[in-house]
Protein backbone atom coordinates (compact mmCIF):
# COMPACT_ATOMS: atom_id res chain seq x y z
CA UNK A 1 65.35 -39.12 -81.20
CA UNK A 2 62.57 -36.97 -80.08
CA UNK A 3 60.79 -36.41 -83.28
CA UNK A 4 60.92 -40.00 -84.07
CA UNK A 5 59.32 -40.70 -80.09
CA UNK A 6 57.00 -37.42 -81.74
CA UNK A 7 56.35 -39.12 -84.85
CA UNK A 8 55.55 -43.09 -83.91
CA UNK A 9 52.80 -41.97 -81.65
CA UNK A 10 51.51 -39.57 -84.55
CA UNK A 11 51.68 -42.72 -86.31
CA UNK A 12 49.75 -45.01 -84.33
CA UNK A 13 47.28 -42.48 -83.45
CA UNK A 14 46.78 -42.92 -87.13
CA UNK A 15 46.53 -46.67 -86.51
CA UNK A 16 43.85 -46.37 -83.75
CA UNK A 17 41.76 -44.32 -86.29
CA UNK A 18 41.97 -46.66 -88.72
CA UNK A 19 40.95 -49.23 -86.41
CA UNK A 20 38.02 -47.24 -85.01
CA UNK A 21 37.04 -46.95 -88.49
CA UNK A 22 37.33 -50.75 -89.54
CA UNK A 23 35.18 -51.69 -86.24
CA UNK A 24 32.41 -49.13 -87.16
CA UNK A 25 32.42 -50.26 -90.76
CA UNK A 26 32.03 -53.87 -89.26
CA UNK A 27 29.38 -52.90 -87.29
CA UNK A 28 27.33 -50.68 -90.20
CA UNK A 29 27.75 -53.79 -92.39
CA UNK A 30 25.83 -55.69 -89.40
CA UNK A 31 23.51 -53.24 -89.49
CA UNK A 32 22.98 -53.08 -92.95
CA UNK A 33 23.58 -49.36 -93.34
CA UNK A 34 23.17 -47.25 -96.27
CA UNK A 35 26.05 -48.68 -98.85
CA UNK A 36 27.25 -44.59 -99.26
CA UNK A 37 27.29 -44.47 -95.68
CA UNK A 38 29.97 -47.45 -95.63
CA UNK A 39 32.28 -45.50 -98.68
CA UNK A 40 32.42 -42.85 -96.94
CA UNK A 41 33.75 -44.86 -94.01
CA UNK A 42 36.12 -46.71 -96.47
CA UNK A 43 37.35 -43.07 -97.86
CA UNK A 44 38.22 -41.92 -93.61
CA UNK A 45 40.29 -45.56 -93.43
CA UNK A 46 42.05 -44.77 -96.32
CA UNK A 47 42.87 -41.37 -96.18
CA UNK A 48 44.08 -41.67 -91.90
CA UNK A 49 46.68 -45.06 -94.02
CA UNK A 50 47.51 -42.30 -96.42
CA UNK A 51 48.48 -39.77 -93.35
CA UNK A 52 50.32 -42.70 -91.46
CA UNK A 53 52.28 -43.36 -94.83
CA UNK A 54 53.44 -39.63 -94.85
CA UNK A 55 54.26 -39.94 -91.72
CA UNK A 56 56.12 -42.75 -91.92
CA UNK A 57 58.37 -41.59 -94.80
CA UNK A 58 59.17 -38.31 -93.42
CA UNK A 59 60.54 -40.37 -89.89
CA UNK A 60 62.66 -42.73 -92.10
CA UNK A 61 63.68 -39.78 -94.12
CA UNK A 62 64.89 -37.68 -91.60
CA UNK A 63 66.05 -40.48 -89.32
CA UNK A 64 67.27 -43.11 -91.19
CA UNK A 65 68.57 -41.33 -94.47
CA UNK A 66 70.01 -38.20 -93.81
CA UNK A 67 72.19 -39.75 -91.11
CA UNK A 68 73.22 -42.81 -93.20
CA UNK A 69 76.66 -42.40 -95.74
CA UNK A 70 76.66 -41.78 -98.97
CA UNK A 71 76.49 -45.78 -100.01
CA UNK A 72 73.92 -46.34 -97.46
CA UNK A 73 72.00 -43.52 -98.77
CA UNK A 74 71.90 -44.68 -102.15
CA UNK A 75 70.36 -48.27 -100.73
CA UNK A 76 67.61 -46.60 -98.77
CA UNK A 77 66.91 -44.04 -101.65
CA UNK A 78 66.66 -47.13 -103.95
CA UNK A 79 64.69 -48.96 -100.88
CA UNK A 80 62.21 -45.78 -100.78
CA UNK A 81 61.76 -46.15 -104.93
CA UNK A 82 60.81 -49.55 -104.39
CA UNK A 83 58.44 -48.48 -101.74
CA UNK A 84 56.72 -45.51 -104.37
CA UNK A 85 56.50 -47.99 -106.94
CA UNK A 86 53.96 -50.60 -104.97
CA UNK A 87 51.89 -47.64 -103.56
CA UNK A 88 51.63 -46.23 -107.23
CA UNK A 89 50.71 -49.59 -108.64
């Protein structure tokens, strides 16, 4: 239970930078800043999601998964599919 404690607040450390990001992107679009400037914002909220989404799946992995049976496994492997298929699309 530890590493999942470990890994939720990895995760919404994640969160909080993504939020930082969002309110400084509000604020250069306010400001009218440099259109790059803003991208490059875009690219730091994406890629902390991206880190959170890791995150994420290697918590339910290892916590949820591995400890279910065999039938349950197949559900949450079929479950994680699902999952890889929207963030692919």
């Amino acid at each position: 239970m530890v590493k999942k404690v470990q890994a939720n607040k990895h995760i919404i450390r994640r969160f909080k930078i993504v939020e930082g990001h969002f309110k400084k992107i509000h604020e250069m679009v306010d400001n009218n800043i440099s259109c790059i400037d803003i991208l490059n914002q875009l690219t730091a909220v994406k890629n902390a999601l991206s880190s959170a989404q890791v995150a994420l799946l290697n918590t339910h992995l290892y916590s949820c998964i591995i400890k279910n049976t065999k039938q349950k496994k197949q559900l949450a492997i079929d479950g994680l599919l699902s999952v890889f298929k929207k963030i692919n699309s």
